[in-house]
Structures are given as C-alpha cells and as structure tokens.
Protein backbone atom coordinates (compact mmCIF):
# COMPACT_ATOMS: atom_id res chain seq x y z
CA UNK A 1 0.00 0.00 0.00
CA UNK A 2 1.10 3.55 -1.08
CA UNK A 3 0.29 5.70 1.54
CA UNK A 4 1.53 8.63 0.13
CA UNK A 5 0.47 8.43 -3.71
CA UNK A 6 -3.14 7.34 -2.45
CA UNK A 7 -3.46 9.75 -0.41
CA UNK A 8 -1.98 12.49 -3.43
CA UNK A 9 -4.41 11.04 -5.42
CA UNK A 10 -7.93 10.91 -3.18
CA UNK A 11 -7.31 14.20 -2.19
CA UNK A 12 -7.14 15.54 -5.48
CA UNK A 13 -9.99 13.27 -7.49
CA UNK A 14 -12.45 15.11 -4.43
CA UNK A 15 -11.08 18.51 -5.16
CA UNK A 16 -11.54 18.02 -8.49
CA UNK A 17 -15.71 17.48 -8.22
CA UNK A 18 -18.06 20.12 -7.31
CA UNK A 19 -21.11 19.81 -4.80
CA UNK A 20 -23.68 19.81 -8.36
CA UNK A 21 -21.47 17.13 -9.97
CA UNK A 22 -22.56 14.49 -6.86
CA UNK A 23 -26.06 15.92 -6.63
CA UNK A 24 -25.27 18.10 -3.63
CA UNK A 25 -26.22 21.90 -2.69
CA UNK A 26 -23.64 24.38 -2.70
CA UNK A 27 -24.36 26.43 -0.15
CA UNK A 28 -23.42 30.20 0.63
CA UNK A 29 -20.24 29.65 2.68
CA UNK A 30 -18.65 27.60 0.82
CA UNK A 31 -15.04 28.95 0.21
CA UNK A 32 -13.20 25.80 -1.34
CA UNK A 33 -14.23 24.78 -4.73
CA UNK A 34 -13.97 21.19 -4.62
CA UNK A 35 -15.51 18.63 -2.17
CA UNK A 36 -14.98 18.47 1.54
CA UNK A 37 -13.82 15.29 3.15
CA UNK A 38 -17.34 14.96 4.91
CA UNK A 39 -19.03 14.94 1.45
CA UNK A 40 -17.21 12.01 0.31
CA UNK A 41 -17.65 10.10 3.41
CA UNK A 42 -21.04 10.79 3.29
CA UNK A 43 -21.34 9.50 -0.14
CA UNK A 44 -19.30 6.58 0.40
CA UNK A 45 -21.41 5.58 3.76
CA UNK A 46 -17.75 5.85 5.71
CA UNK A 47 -17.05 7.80 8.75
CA UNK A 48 -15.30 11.55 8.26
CA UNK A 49 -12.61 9.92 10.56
CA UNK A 50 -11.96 7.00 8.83
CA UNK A 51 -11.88 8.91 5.10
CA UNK A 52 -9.73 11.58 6.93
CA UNK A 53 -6.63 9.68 7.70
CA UNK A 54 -6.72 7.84 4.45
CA UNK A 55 -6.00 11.75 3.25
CA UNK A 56 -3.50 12.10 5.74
CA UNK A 57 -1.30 9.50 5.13
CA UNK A 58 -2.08 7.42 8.36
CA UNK A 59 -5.12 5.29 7.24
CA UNK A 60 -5.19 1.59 7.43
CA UNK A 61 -5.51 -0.40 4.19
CA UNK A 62 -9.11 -0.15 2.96
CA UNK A 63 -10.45 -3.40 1.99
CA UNK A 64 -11.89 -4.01 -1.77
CA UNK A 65 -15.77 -2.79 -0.66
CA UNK A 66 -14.39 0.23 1.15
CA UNK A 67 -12.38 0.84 -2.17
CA UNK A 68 -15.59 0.40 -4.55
CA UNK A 69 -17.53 2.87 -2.42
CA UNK A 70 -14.35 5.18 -2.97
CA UNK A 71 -14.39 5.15 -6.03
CA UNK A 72 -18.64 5.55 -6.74
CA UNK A 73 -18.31 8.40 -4.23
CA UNK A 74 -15.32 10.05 -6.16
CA UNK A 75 -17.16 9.22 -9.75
CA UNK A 76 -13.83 7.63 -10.83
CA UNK A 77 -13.66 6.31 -14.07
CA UNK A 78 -12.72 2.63 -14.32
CA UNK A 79 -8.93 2.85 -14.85
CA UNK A 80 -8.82 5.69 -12.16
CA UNK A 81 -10.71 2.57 -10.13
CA UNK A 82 -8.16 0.08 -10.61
CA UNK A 83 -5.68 2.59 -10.04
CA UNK A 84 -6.91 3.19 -6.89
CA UNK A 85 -6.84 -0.33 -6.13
CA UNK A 86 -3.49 -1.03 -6.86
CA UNK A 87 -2.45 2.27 -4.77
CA UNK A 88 -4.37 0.88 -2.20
CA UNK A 89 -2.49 -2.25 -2.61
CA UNK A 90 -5.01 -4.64 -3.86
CA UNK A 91 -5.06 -6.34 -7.54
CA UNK A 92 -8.26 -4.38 -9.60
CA UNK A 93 -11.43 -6.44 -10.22
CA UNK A 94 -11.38 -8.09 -13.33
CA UNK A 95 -13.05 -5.78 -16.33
CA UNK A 96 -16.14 -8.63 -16.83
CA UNK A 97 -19.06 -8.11 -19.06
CA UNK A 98 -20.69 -7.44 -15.28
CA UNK A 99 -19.03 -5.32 -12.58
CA UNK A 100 -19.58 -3.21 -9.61
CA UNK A 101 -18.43 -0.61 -10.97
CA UNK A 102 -21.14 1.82 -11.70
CA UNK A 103 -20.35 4.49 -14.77
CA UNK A 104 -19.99 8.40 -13.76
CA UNK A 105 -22.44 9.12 -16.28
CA UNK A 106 -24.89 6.74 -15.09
CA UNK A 107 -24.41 8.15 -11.41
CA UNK A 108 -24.63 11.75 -12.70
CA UNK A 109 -28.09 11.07 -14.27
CA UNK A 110 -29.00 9.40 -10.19
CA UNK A 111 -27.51 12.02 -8.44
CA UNK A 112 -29.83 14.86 -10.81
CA UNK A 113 -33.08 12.63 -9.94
CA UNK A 114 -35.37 14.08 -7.56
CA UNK A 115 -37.63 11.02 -7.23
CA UNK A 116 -36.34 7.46 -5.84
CA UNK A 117 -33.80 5.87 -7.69
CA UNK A 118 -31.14 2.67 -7.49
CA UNK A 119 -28.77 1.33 -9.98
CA UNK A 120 -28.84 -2.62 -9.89
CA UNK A 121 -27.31 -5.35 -11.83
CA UNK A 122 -29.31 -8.00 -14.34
CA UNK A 123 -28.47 -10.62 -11.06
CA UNK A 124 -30.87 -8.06 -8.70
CA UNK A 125 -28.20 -7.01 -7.02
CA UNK A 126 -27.90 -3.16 -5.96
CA UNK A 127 -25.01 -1.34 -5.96
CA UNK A 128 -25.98 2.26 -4.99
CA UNK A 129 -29.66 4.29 -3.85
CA UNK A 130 -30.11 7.64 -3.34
CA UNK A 131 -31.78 8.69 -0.05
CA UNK A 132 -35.36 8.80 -1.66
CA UNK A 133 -35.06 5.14 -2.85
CA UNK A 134 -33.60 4.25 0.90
CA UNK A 135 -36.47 5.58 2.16
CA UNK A 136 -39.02 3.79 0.08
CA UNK A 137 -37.27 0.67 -0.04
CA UNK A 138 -34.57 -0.04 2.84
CA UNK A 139 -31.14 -0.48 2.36
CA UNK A 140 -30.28 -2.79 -0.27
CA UNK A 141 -26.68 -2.20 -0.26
CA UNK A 142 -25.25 -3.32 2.78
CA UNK A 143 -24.70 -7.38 1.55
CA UNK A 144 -21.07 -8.33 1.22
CA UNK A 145 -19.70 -9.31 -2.17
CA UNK A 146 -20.28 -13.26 -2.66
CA UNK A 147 -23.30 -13.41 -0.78
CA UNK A 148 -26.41 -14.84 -2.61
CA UNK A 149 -28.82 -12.71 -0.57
CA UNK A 150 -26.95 -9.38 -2.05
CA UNK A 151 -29.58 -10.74 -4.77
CA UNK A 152 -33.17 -9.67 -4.43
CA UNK A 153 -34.11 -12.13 -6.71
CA UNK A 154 -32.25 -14.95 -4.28
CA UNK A 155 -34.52 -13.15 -1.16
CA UNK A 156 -37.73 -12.99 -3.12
CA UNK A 157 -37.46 -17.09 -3.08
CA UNK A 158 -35.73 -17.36 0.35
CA UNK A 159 -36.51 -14.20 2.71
CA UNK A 160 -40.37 -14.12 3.32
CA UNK A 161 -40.06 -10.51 4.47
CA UNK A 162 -38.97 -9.66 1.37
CA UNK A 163 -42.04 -10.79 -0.62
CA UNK A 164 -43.79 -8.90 2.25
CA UNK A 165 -42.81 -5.45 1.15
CA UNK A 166 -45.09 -5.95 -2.36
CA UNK A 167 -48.82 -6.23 -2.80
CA UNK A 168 -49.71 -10.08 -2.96
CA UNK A 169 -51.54 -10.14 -5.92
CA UNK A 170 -48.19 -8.73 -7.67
CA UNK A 171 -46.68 -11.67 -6.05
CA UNK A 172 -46.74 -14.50 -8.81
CA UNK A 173 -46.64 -11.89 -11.85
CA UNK A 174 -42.99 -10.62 -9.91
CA UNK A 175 -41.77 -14.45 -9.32
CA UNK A 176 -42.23 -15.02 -13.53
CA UNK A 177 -40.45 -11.63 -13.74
CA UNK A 178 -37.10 -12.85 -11.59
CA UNK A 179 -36.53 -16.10 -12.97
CA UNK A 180 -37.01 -14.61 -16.54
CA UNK A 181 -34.84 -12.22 -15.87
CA UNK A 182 -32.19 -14.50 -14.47
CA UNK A 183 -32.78 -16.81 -17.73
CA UNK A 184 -31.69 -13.84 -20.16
CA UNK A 185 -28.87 -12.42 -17.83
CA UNK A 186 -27.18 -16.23 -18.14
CA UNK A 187 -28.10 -16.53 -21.88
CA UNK A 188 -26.64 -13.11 -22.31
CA UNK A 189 -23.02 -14.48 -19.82
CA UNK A 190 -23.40 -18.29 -19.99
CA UNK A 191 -19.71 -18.89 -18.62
CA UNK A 192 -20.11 -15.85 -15.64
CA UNK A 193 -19.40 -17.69 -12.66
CA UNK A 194 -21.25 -14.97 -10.24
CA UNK A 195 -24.24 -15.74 -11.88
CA UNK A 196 -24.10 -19.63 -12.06
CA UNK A 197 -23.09 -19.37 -8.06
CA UNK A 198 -26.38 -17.48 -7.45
CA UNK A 199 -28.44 -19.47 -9.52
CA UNK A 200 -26.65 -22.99 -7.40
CA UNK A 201 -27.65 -21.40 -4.41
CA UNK A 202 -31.31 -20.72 -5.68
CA UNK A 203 -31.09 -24.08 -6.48
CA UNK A 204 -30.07 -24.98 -3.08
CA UNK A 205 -32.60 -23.00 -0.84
CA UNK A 206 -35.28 -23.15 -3.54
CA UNK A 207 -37.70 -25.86 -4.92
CA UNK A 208 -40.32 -23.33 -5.76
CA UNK A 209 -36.91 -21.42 -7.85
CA UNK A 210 -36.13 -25.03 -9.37
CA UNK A 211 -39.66 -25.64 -10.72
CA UNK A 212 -40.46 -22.26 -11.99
CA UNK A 213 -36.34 -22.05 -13.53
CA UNK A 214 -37.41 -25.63 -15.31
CA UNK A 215 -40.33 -23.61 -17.34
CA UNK A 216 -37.83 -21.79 -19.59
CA UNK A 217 -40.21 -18.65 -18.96
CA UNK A 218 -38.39 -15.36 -20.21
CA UNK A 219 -41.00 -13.05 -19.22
CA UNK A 220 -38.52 -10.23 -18.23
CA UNK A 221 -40.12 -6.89 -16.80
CA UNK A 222 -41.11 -4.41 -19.21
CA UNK A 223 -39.11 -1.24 -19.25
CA UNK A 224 -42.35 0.56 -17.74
CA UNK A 225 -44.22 -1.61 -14.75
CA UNK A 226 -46.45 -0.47 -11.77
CA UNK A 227 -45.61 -1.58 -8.45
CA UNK A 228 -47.25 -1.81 -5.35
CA UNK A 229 -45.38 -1.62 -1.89
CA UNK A 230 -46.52 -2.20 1.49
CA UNK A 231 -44.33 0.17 3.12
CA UNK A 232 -44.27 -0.33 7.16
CA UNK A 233 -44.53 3.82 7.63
CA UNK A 234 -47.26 5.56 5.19
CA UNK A 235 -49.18 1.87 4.09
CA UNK A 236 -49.85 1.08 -0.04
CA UNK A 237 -48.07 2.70 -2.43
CA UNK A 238 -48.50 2.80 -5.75
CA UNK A 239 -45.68 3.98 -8.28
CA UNK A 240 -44.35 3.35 -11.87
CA UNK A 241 -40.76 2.00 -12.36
CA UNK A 242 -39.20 3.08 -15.16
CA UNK A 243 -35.56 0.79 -16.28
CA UNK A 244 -33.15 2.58 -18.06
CA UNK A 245 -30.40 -0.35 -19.32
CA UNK A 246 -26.83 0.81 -19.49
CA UNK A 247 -24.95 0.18 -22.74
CA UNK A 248 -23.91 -3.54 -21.38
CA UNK A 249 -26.93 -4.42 -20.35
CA UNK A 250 -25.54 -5.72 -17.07
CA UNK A 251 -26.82 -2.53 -15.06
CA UNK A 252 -29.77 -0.97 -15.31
CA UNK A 253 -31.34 2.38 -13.54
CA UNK A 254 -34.70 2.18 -11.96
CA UNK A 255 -36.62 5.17 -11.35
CA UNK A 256 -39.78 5.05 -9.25
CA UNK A 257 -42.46 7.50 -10.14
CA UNK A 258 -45.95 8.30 -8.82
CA UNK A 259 -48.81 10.40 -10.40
CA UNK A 260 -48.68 13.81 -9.71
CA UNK A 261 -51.53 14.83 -7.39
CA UNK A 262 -52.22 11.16 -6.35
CA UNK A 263 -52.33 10.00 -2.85
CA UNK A 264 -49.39 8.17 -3.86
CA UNK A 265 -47.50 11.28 -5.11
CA UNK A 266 -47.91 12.78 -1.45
CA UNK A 267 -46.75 9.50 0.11
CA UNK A 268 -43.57 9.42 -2.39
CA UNK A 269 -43.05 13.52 -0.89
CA UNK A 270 -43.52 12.55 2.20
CA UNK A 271 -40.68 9.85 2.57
CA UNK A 272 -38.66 12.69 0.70
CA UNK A 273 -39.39 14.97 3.39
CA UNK A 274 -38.79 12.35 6.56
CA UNK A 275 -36.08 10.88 4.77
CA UNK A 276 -34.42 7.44 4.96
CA UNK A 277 -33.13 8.32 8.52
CA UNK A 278 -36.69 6.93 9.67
CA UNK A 279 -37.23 4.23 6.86
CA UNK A 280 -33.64 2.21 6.61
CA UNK A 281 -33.72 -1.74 6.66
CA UNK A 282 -31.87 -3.06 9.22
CA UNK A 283 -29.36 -5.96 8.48
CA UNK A 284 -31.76 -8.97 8.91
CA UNK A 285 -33.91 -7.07 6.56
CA UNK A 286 -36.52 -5.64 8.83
CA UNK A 287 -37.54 -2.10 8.10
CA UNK A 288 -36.78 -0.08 11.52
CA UNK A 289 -35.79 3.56 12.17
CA UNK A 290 -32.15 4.58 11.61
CA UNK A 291 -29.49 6.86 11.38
CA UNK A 292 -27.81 5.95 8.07
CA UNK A 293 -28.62 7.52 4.63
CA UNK A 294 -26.69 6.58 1.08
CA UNK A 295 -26.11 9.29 -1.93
C-alpha cells in the first residue's frame, strides 16, 4: 500500500468534483471549490474519521468494498478505479461483461433525480440508492460481495419478508419476472461464474426457484411496470418503475415515479421529506428507524 500516492491522489480526485457534480447543494459559505472530506464520506457511507486519515497518510488499508464505495463516491472512471486499487495495494477487479463498478455518467443522471432511484445489476443485485429510494425501499446495499442474498431475486425465493414489502396479488406476476430475468442475464453471460453461483444457491434453498427455472419462462419486466409496496410507515403505495439499461446491459437504472396529485405522489413527498433516517432496513432485513442515509 502507497500511503503517500493514495493519499496524493484521493485528495485531489475530491477537489476536483463540485457539490452539483454528486447531486449536492452548494451552499453560501462555501469557500473551497472542490468537495470536503465529509461529502465524500457521506457519499461513500464511511465515517469523516476513517476517510480523513486515508487523506493524511495514516489510514489503514481499505479493503476491496471500502475501495468500490471510494471510487462511486469520487465518480472515478474505471482505470482511475483500478488505479486506486493497486495504490491501495489490492489487484483491480477483473473488467467482466458485469461489474460493480457503476459508470460516472450513469451516477450523474442518479444524483440529478429528484424522485427514488437505485442502480442494480441483471443478477438483482444493488449497488448504490439515493436517499429517496432508501427511504421507500430499505437499504439494499449493505450485503457483502459473494453473498447470494446481495440478490433480491435470491430473497424474493428465500426471505419471506422480502415478498412482504409488495402487494400479494403482484406476487406470482414478480416471481415469472425474476426467474425470466435471471434466464436472459445467463443466456446473455453463460460462462459468468457470479451468476451460475447465485443461480446454485437458488437451487439450493429453492424448490419453488427449481420448478419455476425448469419452465424456460423469459418473461422479463417491461421497461415501464407499476408496483405496489406495502411500506411499514405511510401503508400502499403505488408507483411506476421506469428501467433505463446501461450500454452492457448488465446494469440498469430504476426510477420510481408516482402520479402527480395522487395520494401516492404525497406518500412518495412525504418519505422525501422524513427521509431514509426513519425508513432504513436493518441488516436482517426488517424495516426499523435509523441513522444511516446513502447518496
């Protein structure tokens, strides 16, 4: 690890963004032009501290999560990623059709969105929310790597809390809609050995997985879908998700919208406003009040 140079190089990828380039207000006394340290830990879900001392030289080595939350917060490109990596002493992920790494651009167009928001992967896993989509849907990003429940589509057929959080009579239409969706993310990467470990373990902890995977059904969602949540704070809520697919159709962007003047609408402004301070999941998956929010 290369205290030094990483530290050279963190401090001057934040000093390079500006508040509006990460989706944050400027504010009037603002005197530096770049970010402050307590942005990016903010954005990265780290403490001040702990970011801090990586800046000053004295940090301990950050592990390869730690790194990839760096490097969203920072909006690093993928080569300053692995550079960052290797700086940081550890060898850069692999450049596979389906990564972590989430594009600048694509996290530009989440940090402009006023309305709740995630970027996923085709597996169902998320890799980053903005506070709105916290709010209305827990955390989703707190599994470690490897993990089959990082999937939602592994929870949907294991977790019965996770079914919980959608209207029942969405229930069977959403089960056709994972397993489809798994079917054309491992026709698209047949040899991608993240997603034939997550489809094992739905194997595994599944026989109502193994019977519907055995129908060949590839009804994928559409790009435009309604869906109904049973949130645990303001009840029913109804909302259209829109999926934007990046260019390698291993990420996409889903946007949650509701009709403007609609019960729904006020529900969607009113998480805004009470923010995912009150609405986080807890680890096990049970929504309960906390004090963590994720840019």
């Amino acid at each position: 690890m290369d205290r030094i140079e990483l530290a050279d190089f963190l401090r001057r990828r934040r000093e390079a963004l500006q508040p509006e380039d990460v989706g944050l207000a400027r504010g009037a006394r603002r005197r530096t032009s770049g970010l402050r340290r307590e942005e990016v830990a903010l954005l990265a879900s780290m403490s001040t501290d702990y970011y801090g001392r990586l800046e000053q030289r004295r940090g301990p080595q950050p592990s390869e999560p730690m790194l990839a939350a760096i490097a969203r917060a920072l909006r690093l490109s993928q080569d300053e990623r692995d550079h960052l990596f290797r700086l940081a002493g550890h060898t850069p992920p692999a450049r596979a059709s389906r990564s972590d790494h989430v594009s600048p651009a694509l996290l530009r167009v989440l940090d402009r969105l006023d309305t709740p928001a995630q970027v996923a992967t085709d597996l169902g896993e998320t890799l980053v929310q903005n506070p709105a989509a916290v709010a209305l849907l827990g955390d989703q990003t707190h599994y470690a790597p490897g993990d089959p429940a990082r999937s939602l589509h592994y929870r949907w057929f294991t977790d019965p809390a996770a079914r919980a959080r959608y209207a029942p009579e969405d229930h069977d239409r959403l089960t056709r809609s994972f397993v489809g969706g798994l079917r054309i993310a491992m026709a698209r990467h047949p040899g991608d050995e993240r997603g034939l470990a997550l489809i094992a373990a739905l194997h595994a902890a599944s026989a109502e997985f193994s019977a519907r995977w055995a129908e060949h059904d590839v009804s994928a969602r559409p790009s435009d879908e309604r869906k109904r949540f049973m949130h645990p704070q303001v009840g029913r809520i109804e909302v259209n998700c829109q999926t934007l697919v990046a260019e390698s159709e291993a990420q996409v962007l889903l946007v949650y919208t509701a009709t403007p003047g609609t019960e729904d609408a006020e529900k969607l402004r009113l998480l805004e406003v009470v923010g995912a301070q009150e609405f986080a999941a807890a680890p096990d998956g049970a929504w309960e009040a906390s004090g963590t929010a994720r840019s």
